[in-house]
N, C-alpha and C. Protein backbone atom coordinates (compact mmCIF):
# COMPACT_ATOMS: atom_id res chain seq x y z
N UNK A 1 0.81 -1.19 0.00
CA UNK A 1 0.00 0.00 0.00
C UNK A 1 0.86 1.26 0.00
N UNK A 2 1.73 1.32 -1.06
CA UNK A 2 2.89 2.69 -0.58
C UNK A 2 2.61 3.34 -2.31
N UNK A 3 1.40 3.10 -3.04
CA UNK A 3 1.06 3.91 -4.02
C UNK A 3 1.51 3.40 -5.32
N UNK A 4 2.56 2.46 -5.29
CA UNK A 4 3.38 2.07 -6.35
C UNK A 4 2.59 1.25 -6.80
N UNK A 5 2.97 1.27 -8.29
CA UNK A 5 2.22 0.05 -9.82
C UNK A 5 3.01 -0.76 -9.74
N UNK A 6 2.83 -1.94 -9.40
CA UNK A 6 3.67 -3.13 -9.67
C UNK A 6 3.43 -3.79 -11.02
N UNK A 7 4.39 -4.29 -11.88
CA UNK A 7 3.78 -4.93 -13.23
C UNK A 7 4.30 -6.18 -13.25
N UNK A 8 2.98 -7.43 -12.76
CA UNK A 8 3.59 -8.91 -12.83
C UNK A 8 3.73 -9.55 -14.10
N UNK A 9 4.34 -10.64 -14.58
CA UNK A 9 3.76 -11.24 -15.81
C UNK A 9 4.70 -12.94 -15.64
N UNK A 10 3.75 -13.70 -15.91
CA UNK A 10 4.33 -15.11 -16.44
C UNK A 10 5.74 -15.39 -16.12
N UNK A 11 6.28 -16.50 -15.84
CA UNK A 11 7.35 -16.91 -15.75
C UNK A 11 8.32 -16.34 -17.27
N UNK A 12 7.48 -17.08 -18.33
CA UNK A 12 8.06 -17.28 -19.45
C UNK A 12 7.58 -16.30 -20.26
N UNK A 13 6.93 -14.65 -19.91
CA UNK A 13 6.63 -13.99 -20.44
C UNK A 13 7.84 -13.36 -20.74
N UNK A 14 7.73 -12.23 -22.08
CA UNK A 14 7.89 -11.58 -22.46
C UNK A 14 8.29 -9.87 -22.09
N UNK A 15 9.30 -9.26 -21.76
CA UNK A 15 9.19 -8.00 -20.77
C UNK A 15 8.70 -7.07 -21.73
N UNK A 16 9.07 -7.11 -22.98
CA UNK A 16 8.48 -5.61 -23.80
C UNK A 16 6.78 -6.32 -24.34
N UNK A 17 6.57 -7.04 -24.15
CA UNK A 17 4.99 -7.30 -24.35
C UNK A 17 4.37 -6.79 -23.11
N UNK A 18 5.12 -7.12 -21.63
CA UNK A 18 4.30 -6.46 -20.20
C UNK A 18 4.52 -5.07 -20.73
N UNK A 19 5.43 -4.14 -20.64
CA UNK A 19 5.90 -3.33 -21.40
C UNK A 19 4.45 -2.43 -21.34
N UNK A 20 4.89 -2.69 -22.63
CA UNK A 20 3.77 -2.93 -23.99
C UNK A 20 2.18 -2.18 -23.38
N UNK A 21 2.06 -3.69 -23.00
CA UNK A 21 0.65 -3.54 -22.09
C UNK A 21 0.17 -2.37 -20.92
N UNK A 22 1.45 -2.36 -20.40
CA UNK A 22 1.25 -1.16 -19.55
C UNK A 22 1.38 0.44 -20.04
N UNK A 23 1.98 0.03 -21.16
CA UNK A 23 1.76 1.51 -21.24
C UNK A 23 0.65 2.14 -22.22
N UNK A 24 0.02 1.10 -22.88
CA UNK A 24 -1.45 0.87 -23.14
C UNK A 24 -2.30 1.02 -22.39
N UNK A 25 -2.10 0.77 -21.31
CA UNK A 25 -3.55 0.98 -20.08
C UNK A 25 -2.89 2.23 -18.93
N UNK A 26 -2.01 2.93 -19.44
CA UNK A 26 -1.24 3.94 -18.53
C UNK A 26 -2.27 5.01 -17.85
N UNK A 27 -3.36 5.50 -19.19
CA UNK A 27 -4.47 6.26 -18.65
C UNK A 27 -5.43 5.81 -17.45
N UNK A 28 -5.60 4.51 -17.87
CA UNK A 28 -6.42 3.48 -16.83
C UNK A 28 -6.03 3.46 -15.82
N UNK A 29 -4.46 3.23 -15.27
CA UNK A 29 -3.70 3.35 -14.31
C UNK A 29 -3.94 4.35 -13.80
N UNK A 30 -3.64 5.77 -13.91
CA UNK A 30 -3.91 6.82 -13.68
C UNK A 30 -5.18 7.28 -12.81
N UNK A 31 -5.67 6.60 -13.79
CA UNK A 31 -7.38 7.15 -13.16
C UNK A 31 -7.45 6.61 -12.10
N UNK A 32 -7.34 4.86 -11.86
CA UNK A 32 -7.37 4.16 -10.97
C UNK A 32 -6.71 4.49 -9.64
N UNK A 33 -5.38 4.92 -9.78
CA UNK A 33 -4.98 5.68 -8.82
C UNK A 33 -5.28 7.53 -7.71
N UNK A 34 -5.29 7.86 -9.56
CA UNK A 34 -6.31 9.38 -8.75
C UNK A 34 -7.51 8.96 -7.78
N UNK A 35 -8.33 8.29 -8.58
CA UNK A 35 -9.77 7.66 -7.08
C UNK A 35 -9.41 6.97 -5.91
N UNK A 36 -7.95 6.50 -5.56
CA UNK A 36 -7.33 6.26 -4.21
C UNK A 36 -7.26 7.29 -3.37
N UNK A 37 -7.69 7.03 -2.03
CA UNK A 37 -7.42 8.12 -1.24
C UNK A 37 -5.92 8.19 -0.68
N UNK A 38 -6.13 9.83 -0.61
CA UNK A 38 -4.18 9.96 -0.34
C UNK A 38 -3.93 9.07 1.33
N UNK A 39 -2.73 8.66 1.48
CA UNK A 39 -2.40 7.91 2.40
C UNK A 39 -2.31 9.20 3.74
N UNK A 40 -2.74 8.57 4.30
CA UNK A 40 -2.27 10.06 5.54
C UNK A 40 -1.53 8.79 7.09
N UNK A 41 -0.45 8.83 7.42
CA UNK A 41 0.17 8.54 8.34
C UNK A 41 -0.33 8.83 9.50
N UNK A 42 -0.53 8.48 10.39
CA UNK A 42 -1.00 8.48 11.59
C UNK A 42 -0.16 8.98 12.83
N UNK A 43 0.15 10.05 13.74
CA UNK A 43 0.83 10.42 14.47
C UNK A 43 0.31 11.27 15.77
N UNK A 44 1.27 11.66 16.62
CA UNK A 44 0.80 12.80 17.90
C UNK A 44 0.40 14.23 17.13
N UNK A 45 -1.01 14.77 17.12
CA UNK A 45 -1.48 16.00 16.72
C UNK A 45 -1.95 15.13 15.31
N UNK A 46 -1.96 13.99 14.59
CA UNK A 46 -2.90 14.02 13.73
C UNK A 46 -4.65 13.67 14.06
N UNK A 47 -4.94 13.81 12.69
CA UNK A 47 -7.02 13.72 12.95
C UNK A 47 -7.38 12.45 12.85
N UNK A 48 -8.36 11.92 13.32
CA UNK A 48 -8.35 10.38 13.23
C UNK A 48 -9.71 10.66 13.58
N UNK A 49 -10.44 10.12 12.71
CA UNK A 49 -12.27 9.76 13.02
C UNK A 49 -12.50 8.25 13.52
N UNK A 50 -13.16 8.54 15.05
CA UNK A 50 -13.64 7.50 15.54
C UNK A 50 -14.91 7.49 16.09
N UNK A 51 -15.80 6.55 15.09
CA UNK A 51 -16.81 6.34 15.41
C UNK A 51 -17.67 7.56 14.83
N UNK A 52 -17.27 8.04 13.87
CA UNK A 52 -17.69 9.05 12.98
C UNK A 52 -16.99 10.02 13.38
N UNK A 53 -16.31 10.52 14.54
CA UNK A 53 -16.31 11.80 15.15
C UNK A 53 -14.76 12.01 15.06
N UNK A 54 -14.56 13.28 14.56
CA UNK A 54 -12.47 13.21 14.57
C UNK A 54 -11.96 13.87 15.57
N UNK A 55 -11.49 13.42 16.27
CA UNK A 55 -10.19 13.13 17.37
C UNK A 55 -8.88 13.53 16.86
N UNK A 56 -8.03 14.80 17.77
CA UNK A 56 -7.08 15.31 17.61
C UNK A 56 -6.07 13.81 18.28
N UNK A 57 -5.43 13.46 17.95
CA UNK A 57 -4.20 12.41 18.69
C UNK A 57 -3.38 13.06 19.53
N UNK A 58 -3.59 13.32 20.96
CA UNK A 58 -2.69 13.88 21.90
C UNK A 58 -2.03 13.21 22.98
N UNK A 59 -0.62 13.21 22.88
CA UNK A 59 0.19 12.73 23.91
C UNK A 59 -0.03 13.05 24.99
N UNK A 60 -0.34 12.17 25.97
CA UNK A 60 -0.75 12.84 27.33
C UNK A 60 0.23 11.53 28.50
N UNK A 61 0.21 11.57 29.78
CA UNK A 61 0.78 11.00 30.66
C UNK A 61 -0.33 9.90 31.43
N UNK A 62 -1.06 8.94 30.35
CA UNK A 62 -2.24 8.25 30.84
C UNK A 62 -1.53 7.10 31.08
N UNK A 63 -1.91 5.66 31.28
CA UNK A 63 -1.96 4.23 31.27
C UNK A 63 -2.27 3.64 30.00
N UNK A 64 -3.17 4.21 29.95
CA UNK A 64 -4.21 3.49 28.73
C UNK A 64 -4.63 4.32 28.07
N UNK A 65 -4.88 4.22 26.68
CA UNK A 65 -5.17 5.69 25.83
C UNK A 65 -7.08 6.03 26.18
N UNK A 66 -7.55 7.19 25.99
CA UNK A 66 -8.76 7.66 26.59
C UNK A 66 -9.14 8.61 25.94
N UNK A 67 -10.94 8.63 25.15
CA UNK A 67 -11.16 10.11 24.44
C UNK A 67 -11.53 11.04 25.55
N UNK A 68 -11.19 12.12 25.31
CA UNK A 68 -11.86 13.42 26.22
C UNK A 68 -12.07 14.62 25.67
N UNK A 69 -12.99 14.61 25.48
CA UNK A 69 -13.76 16.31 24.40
C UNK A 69 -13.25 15.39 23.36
N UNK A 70 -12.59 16.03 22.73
CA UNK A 70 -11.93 16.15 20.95
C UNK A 70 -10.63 15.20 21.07
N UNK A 71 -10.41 14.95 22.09
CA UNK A 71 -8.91 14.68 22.21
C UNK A 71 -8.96 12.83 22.26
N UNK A 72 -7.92 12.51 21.51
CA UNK A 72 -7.44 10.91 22.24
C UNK A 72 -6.20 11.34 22.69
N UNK A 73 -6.37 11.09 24.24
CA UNK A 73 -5.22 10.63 24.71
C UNK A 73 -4.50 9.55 24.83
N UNK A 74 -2.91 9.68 24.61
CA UNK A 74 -2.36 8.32 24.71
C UNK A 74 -0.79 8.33 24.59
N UNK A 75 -0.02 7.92 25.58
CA UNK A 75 1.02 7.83 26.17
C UNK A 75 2.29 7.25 25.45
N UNK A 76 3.36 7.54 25.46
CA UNK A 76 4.33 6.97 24.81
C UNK A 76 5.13 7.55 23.66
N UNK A 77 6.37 7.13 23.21
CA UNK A 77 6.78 7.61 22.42
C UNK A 77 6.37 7.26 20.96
N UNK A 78 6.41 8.14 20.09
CA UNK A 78 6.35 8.13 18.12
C UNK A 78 6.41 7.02 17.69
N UNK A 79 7.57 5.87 18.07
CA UNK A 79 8.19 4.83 17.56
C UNK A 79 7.30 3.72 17.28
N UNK A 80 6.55 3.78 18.91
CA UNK A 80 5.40 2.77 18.98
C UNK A 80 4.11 3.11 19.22
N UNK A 81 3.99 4.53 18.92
CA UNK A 81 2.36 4.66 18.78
C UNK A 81 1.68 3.92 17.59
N UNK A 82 2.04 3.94 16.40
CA UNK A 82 1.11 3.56 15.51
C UNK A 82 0.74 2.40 16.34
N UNK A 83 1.34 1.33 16.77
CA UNK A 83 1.49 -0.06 17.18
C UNK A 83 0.42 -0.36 18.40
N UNK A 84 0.36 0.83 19.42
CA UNK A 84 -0.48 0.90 20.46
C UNK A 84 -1.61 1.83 19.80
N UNK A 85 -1.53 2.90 19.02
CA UNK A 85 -2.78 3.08 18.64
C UNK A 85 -3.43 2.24 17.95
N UNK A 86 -3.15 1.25 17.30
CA UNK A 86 -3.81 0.07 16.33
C UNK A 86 -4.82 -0.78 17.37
N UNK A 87 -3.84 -1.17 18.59
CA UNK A 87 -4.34 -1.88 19.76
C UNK A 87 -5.58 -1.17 19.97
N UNK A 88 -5.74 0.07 20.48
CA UNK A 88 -6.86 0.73 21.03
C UNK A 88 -7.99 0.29 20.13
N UNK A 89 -7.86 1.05 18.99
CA UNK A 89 -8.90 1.18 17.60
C UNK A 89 -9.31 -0.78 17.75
N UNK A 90 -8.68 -1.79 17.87
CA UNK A 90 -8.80 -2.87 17.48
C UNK A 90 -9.78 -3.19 18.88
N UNK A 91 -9.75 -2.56 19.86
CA UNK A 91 -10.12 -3.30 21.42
C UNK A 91 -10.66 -3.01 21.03
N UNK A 92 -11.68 -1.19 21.23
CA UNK A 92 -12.51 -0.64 20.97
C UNK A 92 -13.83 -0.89 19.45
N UNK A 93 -13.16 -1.90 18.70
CA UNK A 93 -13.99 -1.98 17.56
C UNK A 93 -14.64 -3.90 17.81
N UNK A 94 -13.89 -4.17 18.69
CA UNK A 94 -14.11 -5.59 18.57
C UNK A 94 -15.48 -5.16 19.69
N UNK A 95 -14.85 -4.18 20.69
CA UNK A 95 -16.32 -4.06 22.18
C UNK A 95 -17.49 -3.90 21.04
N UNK A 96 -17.52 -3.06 20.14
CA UNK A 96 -18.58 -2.28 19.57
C UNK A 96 -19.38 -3.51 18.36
N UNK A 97 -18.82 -4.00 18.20
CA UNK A 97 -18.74 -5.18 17.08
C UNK A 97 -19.35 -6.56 17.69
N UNK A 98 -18.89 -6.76 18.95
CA UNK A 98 -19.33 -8.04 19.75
C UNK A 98 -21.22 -7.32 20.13
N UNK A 99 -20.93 -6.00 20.65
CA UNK A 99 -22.83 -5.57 21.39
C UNK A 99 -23.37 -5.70 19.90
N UNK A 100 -23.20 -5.24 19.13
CA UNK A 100 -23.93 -4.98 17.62
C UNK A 100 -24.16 -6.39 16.84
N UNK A 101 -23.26 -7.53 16.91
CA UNK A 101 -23.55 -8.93 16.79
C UNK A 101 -24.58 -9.25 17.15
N UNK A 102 -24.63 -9.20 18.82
CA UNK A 102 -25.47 -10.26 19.90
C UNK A 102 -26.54 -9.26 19.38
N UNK A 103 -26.67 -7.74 19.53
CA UNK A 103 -27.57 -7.23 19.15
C UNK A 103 -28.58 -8.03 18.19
N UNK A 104 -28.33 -7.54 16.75
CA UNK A 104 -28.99 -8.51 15.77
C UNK A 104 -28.95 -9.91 15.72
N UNK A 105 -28.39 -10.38 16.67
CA UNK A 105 -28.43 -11.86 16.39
C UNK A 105 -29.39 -12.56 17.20
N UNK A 106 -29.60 -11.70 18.27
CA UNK A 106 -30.98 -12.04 19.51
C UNK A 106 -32.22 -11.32 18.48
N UNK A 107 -32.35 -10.12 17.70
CA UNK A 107 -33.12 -10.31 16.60
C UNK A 107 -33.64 -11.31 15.77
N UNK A 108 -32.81 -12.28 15.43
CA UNK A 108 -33.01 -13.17 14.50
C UNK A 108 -33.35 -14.41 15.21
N UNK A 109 -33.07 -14.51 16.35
CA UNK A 109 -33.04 -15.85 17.26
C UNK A 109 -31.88 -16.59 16.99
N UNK A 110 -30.73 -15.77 16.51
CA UNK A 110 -29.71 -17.30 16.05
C UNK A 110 -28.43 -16.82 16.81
N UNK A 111 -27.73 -17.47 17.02
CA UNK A 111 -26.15 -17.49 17.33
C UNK A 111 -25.34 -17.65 16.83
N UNK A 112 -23.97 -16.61 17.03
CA UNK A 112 -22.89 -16.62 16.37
C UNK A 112 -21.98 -17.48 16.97
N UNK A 113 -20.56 -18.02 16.47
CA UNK A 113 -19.81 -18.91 17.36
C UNK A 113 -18.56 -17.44 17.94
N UNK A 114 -17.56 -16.81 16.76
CA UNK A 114 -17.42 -16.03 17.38
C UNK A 114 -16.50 -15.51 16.15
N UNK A 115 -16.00 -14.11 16.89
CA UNK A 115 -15.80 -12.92 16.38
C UNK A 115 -14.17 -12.85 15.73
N UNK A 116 -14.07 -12.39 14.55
CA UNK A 116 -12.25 -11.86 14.79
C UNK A 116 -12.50 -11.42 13.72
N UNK A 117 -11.36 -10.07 13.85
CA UNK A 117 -11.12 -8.87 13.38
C UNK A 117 -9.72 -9.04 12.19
N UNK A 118 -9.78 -8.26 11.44
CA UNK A 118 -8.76 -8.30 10.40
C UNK A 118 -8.76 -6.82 10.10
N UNK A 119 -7.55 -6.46 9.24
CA UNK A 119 -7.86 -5.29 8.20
C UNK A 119 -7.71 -5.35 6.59
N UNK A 120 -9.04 -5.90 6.55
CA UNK A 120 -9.02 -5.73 4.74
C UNK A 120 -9.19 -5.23 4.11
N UNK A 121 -8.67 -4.98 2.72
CA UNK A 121 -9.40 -4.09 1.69
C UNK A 121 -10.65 -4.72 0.91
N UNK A 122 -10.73 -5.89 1.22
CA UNK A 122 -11.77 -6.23 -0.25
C UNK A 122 -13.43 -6.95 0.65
N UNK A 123 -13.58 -6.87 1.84
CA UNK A 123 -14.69 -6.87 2.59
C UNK A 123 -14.82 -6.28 3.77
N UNK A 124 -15.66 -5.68 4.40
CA UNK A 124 -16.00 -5.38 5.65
C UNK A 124 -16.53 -6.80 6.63
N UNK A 125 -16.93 -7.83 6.06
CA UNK A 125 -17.12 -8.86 6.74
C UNK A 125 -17.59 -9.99 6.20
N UNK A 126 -17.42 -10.74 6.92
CA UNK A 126 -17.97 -12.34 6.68
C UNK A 126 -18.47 -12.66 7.19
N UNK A 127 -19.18 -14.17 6.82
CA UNK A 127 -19.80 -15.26 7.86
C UNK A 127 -19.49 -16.30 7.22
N UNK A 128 -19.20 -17.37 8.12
CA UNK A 128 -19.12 -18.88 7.77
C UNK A 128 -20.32 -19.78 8.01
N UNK A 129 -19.82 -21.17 7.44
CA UNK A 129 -21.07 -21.46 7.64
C UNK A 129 -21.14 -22.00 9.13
N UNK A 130 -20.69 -22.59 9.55
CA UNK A 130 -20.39 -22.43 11.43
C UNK A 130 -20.79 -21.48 12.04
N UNK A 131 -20.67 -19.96 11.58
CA UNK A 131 -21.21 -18.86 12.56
C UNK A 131 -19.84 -18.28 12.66
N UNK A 132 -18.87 -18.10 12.40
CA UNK A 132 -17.96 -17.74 12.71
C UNK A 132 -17.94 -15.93 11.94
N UNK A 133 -18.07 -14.76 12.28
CA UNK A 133 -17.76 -13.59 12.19
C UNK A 133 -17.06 -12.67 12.10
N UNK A 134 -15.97 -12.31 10.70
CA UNK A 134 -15.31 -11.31 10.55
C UNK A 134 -15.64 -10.31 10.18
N UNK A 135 -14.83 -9.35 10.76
CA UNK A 135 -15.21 -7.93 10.76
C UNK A 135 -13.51 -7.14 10.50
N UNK A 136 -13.73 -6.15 9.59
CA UNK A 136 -12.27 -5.48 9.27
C UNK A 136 -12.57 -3.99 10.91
N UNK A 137 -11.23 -3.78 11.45
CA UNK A 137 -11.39 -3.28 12.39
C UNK A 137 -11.76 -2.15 12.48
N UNK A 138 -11.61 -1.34 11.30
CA UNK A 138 -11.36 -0.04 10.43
C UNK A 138 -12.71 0.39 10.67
N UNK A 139 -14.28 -0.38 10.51
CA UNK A 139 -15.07 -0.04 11.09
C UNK A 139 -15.24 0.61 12.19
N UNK A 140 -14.30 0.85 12.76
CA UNK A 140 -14.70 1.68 13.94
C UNK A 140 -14.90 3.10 13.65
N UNK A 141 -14.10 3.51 12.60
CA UNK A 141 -13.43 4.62 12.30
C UNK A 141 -14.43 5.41 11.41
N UNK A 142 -15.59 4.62 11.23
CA UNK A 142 -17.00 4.82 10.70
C UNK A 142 -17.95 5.15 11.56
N UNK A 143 -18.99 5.63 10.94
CA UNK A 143 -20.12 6.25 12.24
C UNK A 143 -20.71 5.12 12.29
N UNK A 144 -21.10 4.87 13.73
CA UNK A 144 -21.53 3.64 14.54
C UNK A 144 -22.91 3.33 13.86
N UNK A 145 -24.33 4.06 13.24
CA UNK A 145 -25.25 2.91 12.55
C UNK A 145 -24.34 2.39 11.30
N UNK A 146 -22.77 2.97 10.32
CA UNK A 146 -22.34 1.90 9.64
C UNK A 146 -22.05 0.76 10.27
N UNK A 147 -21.22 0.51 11.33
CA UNK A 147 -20.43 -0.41 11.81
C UNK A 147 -21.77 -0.87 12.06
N UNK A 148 -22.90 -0.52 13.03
CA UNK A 148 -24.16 -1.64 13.23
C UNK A 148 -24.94 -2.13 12.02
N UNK A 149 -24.58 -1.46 10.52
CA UNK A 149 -25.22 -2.34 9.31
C UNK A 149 -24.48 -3.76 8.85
N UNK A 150 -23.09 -3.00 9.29
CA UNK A 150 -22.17 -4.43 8.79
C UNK A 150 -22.62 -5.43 9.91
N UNK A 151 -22.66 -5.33 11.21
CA UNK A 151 -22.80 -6.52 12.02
C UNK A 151 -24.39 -6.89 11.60
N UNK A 152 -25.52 -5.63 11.18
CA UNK A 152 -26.50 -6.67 10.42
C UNK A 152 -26.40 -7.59 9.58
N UNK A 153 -25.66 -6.90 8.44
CA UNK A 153 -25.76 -7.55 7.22
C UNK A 153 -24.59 -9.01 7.33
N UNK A 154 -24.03 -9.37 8.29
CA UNK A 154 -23.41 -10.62 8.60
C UNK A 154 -24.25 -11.38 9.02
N UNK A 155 -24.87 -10.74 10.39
CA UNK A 155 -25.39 -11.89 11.62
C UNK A 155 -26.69 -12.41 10.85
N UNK A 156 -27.07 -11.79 9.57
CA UNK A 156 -28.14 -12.06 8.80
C UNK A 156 -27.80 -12.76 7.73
N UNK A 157 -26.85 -13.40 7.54
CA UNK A 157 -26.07 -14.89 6.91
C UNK A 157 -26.30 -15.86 8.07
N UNK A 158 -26.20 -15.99 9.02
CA UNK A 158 -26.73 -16.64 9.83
C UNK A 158 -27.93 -17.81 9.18
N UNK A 159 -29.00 -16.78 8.84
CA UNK A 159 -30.12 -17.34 8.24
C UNK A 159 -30.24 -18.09 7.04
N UNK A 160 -29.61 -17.00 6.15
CA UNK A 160 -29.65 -16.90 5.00
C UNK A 160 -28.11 -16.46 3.97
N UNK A 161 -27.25 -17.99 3.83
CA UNK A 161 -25.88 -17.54 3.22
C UNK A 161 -26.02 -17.39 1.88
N UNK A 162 -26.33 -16.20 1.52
CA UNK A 162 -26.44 -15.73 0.04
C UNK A 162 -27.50 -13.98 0.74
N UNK A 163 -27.15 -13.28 -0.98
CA UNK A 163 -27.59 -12.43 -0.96
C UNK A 163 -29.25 -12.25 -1.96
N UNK A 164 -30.04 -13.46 -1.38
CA UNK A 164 -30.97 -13.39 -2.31
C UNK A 164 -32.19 -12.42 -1.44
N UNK A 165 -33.47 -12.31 -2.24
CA UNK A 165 -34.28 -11.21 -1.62
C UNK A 165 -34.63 -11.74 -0.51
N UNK A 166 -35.10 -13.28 0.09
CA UNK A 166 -35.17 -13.58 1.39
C UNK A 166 -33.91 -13.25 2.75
N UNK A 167 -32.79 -12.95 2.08
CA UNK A 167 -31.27 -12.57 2.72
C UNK A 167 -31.74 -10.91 3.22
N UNK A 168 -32.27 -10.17 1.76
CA UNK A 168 -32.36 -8.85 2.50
C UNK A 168 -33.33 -8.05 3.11
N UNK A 169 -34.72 -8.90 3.08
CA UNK A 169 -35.55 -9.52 3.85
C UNK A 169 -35.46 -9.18 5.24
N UNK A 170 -34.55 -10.14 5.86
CA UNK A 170 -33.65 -10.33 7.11
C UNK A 170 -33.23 -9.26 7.63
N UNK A 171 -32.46 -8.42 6.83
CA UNK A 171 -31.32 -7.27 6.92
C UNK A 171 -32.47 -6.16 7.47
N UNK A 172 -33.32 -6.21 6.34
CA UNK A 172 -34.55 -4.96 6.32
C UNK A 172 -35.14 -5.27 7.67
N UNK A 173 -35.24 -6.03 8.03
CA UNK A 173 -36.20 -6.51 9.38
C UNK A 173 -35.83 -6.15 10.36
N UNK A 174 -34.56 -6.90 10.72
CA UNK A 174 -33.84 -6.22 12.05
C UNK A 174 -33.02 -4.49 11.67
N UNK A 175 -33.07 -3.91 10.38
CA UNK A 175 -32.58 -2.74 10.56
C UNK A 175 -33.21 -2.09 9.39
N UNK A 176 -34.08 -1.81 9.52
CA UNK A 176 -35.09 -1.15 8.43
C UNK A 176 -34.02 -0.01 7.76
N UNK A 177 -33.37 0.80 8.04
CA UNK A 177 -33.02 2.08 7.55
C UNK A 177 -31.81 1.56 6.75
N UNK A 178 -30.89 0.30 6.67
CA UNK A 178 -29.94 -0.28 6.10
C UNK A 178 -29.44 0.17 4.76
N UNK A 179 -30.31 0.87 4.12
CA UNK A 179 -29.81 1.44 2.85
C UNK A 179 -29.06 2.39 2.77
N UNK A 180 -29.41 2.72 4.10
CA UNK A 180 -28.52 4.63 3.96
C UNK A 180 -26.99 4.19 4.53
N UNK A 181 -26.53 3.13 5.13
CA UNK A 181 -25.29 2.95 5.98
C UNK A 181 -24.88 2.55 4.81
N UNK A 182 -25.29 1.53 4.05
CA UNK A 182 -24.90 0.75 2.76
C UNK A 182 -24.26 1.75 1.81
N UNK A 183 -25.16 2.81 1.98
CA UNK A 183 -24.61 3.80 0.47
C UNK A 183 -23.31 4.51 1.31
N UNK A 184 -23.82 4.64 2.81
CA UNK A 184 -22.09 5.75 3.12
C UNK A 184 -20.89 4.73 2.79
N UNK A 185 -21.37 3.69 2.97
CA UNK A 185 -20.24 2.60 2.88
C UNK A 185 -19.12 2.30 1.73
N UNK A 186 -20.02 2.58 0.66
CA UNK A 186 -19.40 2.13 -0.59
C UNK A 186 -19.48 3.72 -0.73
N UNK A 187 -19.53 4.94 -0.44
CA UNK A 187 -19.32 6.50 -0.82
C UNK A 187 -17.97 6.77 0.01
N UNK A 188 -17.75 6.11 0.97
CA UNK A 188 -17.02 6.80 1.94
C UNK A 188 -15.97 5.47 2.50
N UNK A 189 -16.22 4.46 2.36
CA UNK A 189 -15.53 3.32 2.80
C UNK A 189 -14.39 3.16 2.78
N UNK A 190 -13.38 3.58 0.96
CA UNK A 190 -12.26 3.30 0.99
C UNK A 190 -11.81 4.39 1.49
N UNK A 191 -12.12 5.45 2.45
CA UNK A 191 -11.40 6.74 3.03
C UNK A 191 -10.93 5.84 4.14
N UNK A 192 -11.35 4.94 4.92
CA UNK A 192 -11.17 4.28 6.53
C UNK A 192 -9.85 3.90 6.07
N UNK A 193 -9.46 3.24 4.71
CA UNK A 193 -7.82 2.60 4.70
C UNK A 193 -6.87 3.58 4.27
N UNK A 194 -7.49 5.09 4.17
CA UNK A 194 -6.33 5.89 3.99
C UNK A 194 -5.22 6.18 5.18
N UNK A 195 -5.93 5.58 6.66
CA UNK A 195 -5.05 6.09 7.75
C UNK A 195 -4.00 4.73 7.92
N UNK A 196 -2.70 5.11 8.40
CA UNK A 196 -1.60 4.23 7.68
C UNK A 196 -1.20 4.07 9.55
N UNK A 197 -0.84 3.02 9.75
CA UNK A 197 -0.52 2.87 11.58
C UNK A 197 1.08 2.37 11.32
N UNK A 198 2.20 2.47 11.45
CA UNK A 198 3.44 2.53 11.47
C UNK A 198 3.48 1.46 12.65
N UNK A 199 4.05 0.01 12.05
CA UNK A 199 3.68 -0.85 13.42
C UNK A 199 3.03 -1.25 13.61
N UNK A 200 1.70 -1.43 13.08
CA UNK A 200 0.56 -2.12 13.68
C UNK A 200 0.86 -3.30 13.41
């Protein structure tokens, strides 16, 4: 994730045919990259939205990092904040993620087996067929009815593993308003992986 085009090709390919190709789709490239959001590094005095709301990052003399007004506080030196701020964002998204599960899942009458967190780019979550529940942690960093659509729209595989109209059915039931988190999601979603944790 450091912005760069990598160009793979075949063992037994050809380099001026990859070449070639790439500089054929150079505009494509381009574009593809302009619609990336810029990377922003994460540090003491940067902005960080949690839970919709942005938080100045301030070094303070705590134990444990803590919001207060505007502020996250949180202790330690540069080297290993990204590493301990990752920790926080990850505790804090799994608490919010586990109530919002059981939430909809005592909706539905069904049970999950259990929870774990990742950071991906290519889903906000899963379900297995066991019950088992992933969630990318980055949700936190979203306003809380998103993060409670994603734990709908999982714990509602439960029922129903597919996305057919009885699937959204489900979704609509236990969270009637689901369309509007859905659209910030895919409007606003790939902004959550622009913040970069050094260490995590």
């Amino acid at each position: 994730m450091d912005g760069a085009v990598r160009l793979t090709m075949p063992k037994n390919g050809r380099e001026k045919a990859a070449l070639d190709f790439a500089r054929d789709k150079a505009d494509w490239l381009q574009a593809a990259m302009d619609r990336q959001p810029k990377q922003q590094l994460v540090g003491y005095e940067s902005a960080l939205p949690i839970e919709g709301q942005i938080y100045t990052i301030r070094k303070a003399a705590v134990r444990t990092p803590r919001l207060e007004g505007t502020d996250l506080l949180i202790g330690g030196n540069e080297a290993t904040l990204g590493k301990r701020l990752a920790g926080y964002l990850k505790g804090l998204a799994r608490d919010r993620l586990a109530l919002a599960s059981r939430h909809y899942a005592d909706k539905l009458d069904r049970e999950f087996s259990k929870i774990t967190l990742r950071d991906t780019r290519s889903r906000w979550g899963s379900c297995t067929h066991d019950g088992n529940l992933m969630f990318s942690w980055r949700l936190i960093l979203a306003p809380p009815s998103v993060l409670d659509y994603v734990a709908a729209h999982e714990v509602a595989h439960l029922v129903e593993m597919n996305h057919s109209p009885a699937y959204w059915a489900n979704v609509a039931r236990i969270m009637p308003e689901f369309e509007t988190h859905r659209r910030w999601l895919k409007t606003h979603g790939s902004d959550l992986h622009r913040y970069q944790f050094v260490g995590s």
